[in-house]
Each structure stands twice: as C-alpha cells, then as structure tokens.
PDB file of N, CA and C in Angstrom:
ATOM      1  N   UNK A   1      13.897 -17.809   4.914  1.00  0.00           N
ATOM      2  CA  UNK A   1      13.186 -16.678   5.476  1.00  0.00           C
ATOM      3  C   UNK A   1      12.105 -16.259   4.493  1.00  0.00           C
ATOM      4  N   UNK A   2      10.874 -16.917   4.740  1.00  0.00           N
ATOM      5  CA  UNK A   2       9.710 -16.155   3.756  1.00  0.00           C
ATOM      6  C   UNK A   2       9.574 -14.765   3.653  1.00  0.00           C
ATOM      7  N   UNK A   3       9.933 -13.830   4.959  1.00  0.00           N
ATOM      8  CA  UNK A   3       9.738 -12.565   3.894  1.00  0.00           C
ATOM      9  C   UNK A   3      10.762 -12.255   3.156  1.00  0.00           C
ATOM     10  N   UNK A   4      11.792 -12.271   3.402  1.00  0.00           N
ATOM     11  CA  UNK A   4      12.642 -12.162   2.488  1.00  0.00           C
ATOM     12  C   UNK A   4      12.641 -12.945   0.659  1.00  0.00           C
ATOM     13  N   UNK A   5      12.336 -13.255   1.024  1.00  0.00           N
ATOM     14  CA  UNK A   5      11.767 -14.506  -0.432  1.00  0.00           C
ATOM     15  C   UNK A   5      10.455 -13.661  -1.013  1.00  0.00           C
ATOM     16  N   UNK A   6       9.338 -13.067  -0.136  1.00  0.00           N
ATOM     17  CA  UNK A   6       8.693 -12.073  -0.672  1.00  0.00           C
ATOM     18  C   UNK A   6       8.884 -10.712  -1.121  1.00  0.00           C
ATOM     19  N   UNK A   7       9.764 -10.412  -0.851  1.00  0.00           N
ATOM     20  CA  UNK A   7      10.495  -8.813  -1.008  1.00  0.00           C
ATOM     21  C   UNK A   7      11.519  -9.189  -2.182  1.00  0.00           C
ATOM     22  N   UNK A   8      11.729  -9.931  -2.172  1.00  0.00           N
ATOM     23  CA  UNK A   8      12.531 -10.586  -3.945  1.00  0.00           C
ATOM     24  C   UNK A   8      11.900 -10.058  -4.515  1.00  0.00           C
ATOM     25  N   UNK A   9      10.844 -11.196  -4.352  1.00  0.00           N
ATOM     26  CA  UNK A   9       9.933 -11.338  -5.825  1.00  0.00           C
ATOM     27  C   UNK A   9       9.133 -10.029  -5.534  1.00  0.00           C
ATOM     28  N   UNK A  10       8.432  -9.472  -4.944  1.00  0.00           N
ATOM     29  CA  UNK A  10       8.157  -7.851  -4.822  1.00  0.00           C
ATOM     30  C   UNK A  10       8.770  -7.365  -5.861  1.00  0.00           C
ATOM     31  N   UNK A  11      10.459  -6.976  -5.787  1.00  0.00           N
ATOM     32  CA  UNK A  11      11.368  -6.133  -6.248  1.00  0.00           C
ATOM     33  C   UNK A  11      11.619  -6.452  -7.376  1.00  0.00           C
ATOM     34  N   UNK A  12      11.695  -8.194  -7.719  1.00  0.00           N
ATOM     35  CA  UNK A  12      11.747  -8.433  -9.357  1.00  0.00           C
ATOM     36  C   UNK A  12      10.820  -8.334 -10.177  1.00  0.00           C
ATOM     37  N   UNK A  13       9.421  -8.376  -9.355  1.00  0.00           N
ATOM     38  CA  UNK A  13       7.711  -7.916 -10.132  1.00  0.00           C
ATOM     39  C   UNK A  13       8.255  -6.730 -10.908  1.00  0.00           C
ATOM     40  N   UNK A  14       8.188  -5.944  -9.570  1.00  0.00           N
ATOM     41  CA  UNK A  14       8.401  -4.288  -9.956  1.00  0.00           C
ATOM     42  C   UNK A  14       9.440  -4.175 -10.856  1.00  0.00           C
ATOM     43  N   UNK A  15      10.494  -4.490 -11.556  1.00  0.00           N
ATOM     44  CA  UNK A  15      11.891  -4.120 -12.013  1.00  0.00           C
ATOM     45  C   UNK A  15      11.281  -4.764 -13.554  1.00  0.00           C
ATOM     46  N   UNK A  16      10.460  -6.097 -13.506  1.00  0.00           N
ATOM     47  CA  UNK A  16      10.410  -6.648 -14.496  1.00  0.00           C
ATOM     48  C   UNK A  16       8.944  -5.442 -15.554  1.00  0.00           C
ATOM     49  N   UNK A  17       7.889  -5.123 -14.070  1.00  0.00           N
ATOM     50  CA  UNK A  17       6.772  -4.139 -14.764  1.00  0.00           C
ATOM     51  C   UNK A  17       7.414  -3.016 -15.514  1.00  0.00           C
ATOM     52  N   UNK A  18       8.653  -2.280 -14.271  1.00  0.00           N
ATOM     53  CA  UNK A  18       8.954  -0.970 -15.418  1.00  0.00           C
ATOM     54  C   UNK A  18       9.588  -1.351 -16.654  1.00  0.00           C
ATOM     55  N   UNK A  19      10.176  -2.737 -16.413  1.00  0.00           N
ATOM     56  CA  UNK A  19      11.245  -2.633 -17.740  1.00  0.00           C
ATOM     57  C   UNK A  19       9.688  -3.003 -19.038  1.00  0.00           C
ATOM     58  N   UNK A  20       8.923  -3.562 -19.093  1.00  0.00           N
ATOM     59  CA  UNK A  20       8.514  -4.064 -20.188  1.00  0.00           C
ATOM     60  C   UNK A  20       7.872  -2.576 -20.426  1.00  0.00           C
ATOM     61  N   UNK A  21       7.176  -1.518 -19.260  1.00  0.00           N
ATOM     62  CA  UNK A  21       6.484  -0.803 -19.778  1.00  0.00           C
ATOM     63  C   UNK A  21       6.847   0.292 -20.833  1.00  0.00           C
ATOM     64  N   UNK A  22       8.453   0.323 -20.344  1.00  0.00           N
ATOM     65  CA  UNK A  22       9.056   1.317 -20.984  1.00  0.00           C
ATOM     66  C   UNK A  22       9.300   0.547 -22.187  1.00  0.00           C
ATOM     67  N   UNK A  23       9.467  -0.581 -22.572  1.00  0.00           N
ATOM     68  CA  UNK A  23      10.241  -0.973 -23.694  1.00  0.00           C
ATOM     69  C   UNK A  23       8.934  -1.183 -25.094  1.00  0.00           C
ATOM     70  N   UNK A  24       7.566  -1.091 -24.431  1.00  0.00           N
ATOM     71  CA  UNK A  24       6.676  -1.373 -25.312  1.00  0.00           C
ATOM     72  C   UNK A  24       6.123  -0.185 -25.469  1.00  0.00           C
ATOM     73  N   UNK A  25       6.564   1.101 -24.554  1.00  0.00           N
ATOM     74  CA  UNK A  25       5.971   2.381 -24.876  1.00  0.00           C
ATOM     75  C   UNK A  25       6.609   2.738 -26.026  1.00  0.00           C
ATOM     76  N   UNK A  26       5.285   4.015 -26.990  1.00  0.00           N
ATOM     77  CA  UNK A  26       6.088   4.326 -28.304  1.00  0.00           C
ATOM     78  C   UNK A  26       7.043   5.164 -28.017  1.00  0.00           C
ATOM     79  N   UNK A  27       8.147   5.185 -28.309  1.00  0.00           N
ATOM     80  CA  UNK A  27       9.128   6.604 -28.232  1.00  0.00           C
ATOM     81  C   UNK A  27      10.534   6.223 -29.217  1.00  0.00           C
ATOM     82  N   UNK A  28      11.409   7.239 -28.804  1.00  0.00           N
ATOM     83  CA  UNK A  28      12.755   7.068 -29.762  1.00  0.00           C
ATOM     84  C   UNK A  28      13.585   5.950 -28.865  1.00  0.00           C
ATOM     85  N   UNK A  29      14.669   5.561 -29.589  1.00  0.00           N
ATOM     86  CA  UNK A  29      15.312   4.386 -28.335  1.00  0.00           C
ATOM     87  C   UNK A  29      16.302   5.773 -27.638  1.00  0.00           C
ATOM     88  N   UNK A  30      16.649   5.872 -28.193  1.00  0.00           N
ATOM     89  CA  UNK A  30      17.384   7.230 -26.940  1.00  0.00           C
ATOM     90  C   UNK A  30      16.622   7.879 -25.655  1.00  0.00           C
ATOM     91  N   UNK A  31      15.466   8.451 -26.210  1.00  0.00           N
ATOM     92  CA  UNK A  31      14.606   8.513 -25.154  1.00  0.00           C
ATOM     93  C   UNK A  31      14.250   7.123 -24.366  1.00  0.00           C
ATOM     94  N   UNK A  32      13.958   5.838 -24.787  1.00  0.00           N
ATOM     95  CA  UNK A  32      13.911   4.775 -24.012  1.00  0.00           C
ATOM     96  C   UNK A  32      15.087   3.886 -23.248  1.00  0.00           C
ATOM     97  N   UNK A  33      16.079   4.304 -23.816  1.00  0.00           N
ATOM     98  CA  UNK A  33      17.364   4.081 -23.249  1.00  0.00           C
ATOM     99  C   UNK A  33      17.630   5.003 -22.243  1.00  0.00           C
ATOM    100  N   UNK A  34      17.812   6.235 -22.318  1.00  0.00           N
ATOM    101  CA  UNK A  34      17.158   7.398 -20.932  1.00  0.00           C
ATOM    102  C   UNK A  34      16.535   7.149 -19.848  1.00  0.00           C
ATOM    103  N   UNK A  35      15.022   6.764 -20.235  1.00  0.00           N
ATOM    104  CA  UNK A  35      13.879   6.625 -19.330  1.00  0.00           C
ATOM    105  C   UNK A  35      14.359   5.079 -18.507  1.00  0.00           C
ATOM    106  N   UNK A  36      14.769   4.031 -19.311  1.00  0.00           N
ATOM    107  CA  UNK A  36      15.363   2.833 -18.221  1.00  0.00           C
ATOM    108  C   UNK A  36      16.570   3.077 -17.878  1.00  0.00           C
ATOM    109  N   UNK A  37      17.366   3.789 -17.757  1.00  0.00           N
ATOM    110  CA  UNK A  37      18.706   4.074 -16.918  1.00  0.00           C
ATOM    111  C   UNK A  37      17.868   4.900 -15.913  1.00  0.00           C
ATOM    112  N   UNK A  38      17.025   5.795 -16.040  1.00  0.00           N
ATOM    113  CA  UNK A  38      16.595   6.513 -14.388  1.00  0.00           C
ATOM    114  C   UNK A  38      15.518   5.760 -13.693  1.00  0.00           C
ATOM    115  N   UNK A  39      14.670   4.877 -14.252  1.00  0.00           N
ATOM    116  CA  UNK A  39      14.378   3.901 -13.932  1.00  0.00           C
ATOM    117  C   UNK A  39      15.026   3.090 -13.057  1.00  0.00           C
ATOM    118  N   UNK A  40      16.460   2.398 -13.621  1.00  0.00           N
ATOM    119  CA  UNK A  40      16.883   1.797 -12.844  1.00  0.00           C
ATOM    120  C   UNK A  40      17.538   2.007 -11.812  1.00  0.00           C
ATOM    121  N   UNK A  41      17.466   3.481 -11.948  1.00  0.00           N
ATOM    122  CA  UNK A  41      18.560   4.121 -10.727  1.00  0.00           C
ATOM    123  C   UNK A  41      17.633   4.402  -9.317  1.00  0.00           C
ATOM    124  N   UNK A  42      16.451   4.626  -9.991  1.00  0.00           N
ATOM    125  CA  UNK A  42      15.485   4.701  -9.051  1.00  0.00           C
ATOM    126  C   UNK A  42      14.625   3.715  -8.489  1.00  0.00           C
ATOM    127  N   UNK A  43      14.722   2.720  -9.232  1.00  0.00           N
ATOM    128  CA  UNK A  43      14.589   1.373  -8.610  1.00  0.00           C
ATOM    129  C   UNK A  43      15.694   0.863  -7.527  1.00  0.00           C
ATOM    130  N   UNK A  44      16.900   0.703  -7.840  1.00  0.00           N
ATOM    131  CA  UNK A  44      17.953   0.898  -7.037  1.00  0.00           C
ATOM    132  C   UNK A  44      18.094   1.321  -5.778  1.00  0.00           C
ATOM    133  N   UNK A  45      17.977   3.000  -5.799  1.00  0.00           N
ATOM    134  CA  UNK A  45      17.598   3.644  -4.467  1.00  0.00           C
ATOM    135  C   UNK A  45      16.686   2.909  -3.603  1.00  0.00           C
ATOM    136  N   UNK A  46      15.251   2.971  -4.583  1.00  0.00           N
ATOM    137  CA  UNK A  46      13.859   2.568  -3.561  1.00  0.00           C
ATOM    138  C   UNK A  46      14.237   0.794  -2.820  1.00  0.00           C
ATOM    139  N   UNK A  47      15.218   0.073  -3.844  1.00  0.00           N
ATOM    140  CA  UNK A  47      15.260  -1.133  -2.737  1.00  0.00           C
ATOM    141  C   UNK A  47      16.474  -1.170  -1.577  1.00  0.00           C
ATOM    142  N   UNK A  48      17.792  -0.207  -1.840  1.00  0.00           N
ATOM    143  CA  UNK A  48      18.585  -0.353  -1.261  1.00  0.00           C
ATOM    144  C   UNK A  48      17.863  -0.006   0.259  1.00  0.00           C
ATOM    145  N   UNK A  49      16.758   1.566   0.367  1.00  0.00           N
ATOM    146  CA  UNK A  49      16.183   1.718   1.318  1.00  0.00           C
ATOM    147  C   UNK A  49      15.013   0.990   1.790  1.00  0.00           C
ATOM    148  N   UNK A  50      14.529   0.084   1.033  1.00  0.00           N
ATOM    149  CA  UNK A  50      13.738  -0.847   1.787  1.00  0.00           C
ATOM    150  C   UNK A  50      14.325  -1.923   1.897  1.00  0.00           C
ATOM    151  N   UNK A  51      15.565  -2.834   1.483  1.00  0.00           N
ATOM    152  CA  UNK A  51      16.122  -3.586   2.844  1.00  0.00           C
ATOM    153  C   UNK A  51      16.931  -2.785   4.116  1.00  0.00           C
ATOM    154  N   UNK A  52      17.616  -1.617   4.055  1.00  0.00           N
ATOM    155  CA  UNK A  52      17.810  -0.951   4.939  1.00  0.00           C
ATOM    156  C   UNK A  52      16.284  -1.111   5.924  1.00  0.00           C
ATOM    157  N   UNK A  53      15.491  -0.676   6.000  1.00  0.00           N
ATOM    158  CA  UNK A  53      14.231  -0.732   6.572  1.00  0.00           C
ATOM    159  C   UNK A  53      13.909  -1.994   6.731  1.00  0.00           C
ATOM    160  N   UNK A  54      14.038  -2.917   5.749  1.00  0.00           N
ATOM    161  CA  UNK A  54      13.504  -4.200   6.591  1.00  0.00           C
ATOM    162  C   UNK A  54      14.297  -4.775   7.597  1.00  0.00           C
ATOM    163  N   UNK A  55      16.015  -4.476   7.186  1.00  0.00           N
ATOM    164  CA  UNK A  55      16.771  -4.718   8.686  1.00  0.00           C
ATOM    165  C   UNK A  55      16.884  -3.957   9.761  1.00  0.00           C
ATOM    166  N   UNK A  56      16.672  -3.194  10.032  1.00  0.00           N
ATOM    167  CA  UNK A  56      15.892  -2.469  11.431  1.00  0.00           C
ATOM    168  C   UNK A  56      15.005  -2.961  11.635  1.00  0.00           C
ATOM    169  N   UNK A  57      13.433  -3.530  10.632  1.00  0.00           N
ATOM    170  CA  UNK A  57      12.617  -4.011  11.286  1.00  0.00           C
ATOM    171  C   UNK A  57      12.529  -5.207  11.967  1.00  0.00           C
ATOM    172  N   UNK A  58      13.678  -6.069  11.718  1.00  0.00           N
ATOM    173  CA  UNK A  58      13.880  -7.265  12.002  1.00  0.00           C
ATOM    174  C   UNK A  58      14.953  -7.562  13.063  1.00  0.00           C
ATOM    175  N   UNK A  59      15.757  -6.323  13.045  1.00  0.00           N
ATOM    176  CA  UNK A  59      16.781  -6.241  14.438  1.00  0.00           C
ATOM    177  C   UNK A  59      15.908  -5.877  15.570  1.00  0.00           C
ATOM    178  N   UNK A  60      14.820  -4.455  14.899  1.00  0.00           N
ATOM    179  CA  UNK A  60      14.499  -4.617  16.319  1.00  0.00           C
ATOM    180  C   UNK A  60      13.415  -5.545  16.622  1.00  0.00           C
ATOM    181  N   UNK A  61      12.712  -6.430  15.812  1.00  0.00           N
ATOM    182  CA  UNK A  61      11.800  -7.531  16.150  1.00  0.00           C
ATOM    183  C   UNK A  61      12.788  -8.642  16.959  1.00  0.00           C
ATOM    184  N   UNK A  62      14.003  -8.955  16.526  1.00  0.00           N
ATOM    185  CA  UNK A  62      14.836  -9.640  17.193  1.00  0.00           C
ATOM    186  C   UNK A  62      15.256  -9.231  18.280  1.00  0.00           C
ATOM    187  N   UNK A  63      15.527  -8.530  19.065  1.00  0.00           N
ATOM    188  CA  UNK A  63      15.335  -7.714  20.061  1.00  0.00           C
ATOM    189  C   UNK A  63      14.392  -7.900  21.092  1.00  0.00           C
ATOM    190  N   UNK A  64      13.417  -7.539  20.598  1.00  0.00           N
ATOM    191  CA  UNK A  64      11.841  -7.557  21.219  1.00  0.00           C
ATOM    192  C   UNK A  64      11.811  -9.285  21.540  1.00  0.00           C
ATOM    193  N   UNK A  65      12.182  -9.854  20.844  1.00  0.00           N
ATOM    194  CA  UNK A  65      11.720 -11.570  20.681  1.00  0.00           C
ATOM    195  C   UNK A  65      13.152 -11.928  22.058  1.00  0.00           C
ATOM    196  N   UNK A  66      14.431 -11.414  22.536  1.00  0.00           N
ATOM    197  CA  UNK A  66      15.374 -11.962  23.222  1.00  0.00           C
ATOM    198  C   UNK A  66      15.086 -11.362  24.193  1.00  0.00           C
ATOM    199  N   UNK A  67      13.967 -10.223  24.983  1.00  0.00           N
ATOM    200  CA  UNK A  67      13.433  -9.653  25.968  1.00  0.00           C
ATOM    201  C   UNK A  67      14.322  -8.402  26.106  1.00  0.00           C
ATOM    202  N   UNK A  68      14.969  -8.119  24.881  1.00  0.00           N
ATOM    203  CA  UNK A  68      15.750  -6.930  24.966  1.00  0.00           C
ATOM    204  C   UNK A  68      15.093  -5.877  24.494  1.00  0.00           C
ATOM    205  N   UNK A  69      13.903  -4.790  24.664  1.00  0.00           N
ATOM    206  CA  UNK A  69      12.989  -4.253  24.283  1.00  0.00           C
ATOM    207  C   UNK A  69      13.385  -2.954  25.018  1.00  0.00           C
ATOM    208  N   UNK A  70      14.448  -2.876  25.553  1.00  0.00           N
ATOM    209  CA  UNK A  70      14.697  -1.361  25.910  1.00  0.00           C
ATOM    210  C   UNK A  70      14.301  -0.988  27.199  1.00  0.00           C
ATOM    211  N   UNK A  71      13.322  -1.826  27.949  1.00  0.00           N
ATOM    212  CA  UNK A  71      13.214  -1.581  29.334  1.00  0.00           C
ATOM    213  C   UNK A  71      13.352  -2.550  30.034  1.00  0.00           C
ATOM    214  N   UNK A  72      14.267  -2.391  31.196  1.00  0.00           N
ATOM    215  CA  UNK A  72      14.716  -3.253  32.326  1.00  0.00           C
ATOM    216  C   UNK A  72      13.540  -3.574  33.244  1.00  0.00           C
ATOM    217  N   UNK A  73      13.619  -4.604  33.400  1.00  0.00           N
ATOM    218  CA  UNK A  73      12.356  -5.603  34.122  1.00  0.00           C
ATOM    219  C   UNK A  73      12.559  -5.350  35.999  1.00  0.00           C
ATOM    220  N   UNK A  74      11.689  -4.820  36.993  1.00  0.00           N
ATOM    221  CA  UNK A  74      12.437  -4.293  37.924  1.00  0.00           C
ATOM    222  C   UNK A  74      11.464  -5.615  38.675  1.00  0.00           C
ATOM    223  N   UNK A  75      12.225  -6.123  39.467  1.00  0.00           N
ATOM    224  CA  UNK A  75      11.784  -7.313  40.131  1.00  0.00           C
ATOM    225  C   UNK A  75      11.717  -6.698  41.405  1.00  0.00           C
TER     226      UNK A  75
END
C-alpha cells in the first residue's frame, strides 16, 4: 500500500527532525531530556490520530469503491 509506506516515512522524517533538533539545541540535558519526552508524547498523539483518520479515509473510500456510498440506487 503506497500510502501507507508514505505516512511511515512522513512520521519517521518528522520523529527523526524533532529528535536531532532538540539534541543539537544548546541547553541542560535535563531540560533536553524533558523537551524529548513531550516531544515524544506529542508525536505519539499526532500519529495515533492520523492513522485513526487515515482509516476512515480509506473505509469510507472502500465503501464508495463497493457502491456502498450511503444512497440506495432506485431503479
């Protein structure tokens, strides 16, 4: 499934950008140990709800594609 294979790598771009940004920013490691635990928690959230969202978008594209689109065809 190519999008799915794109929404990976999307999510590992993104996971891999915050982690280096935080780790090369100047600060204390406590504070940087901090800042990537809410980081990751919030990375977390933002993908659990965008595959939630991409499977609705794809149930109901599957749907739409088996002529099951919610309205009965009146012959």
């Amino acid at each position: 499934m190519k999008i799915g294979r794109i929404f990976v790598a999307l999510l590992s771009g993104l996971a891999t950008g915050v982690i280096y940004g935080i780790l090369y920013a100047p600060g204390k490691g406590s504070e940087t140990r901090k800042r990537i635990s809410e980081s990751s928690k919030k990375l977390a959230v933002d993908g659990v709800d965008a595959v939630k969202e991409l499977g609705q978008k794809i149930t109901h594209f599957s749907h739409l594609g088996n002529g099951h689109n919610g309205h009965e065809k009146n012959e």
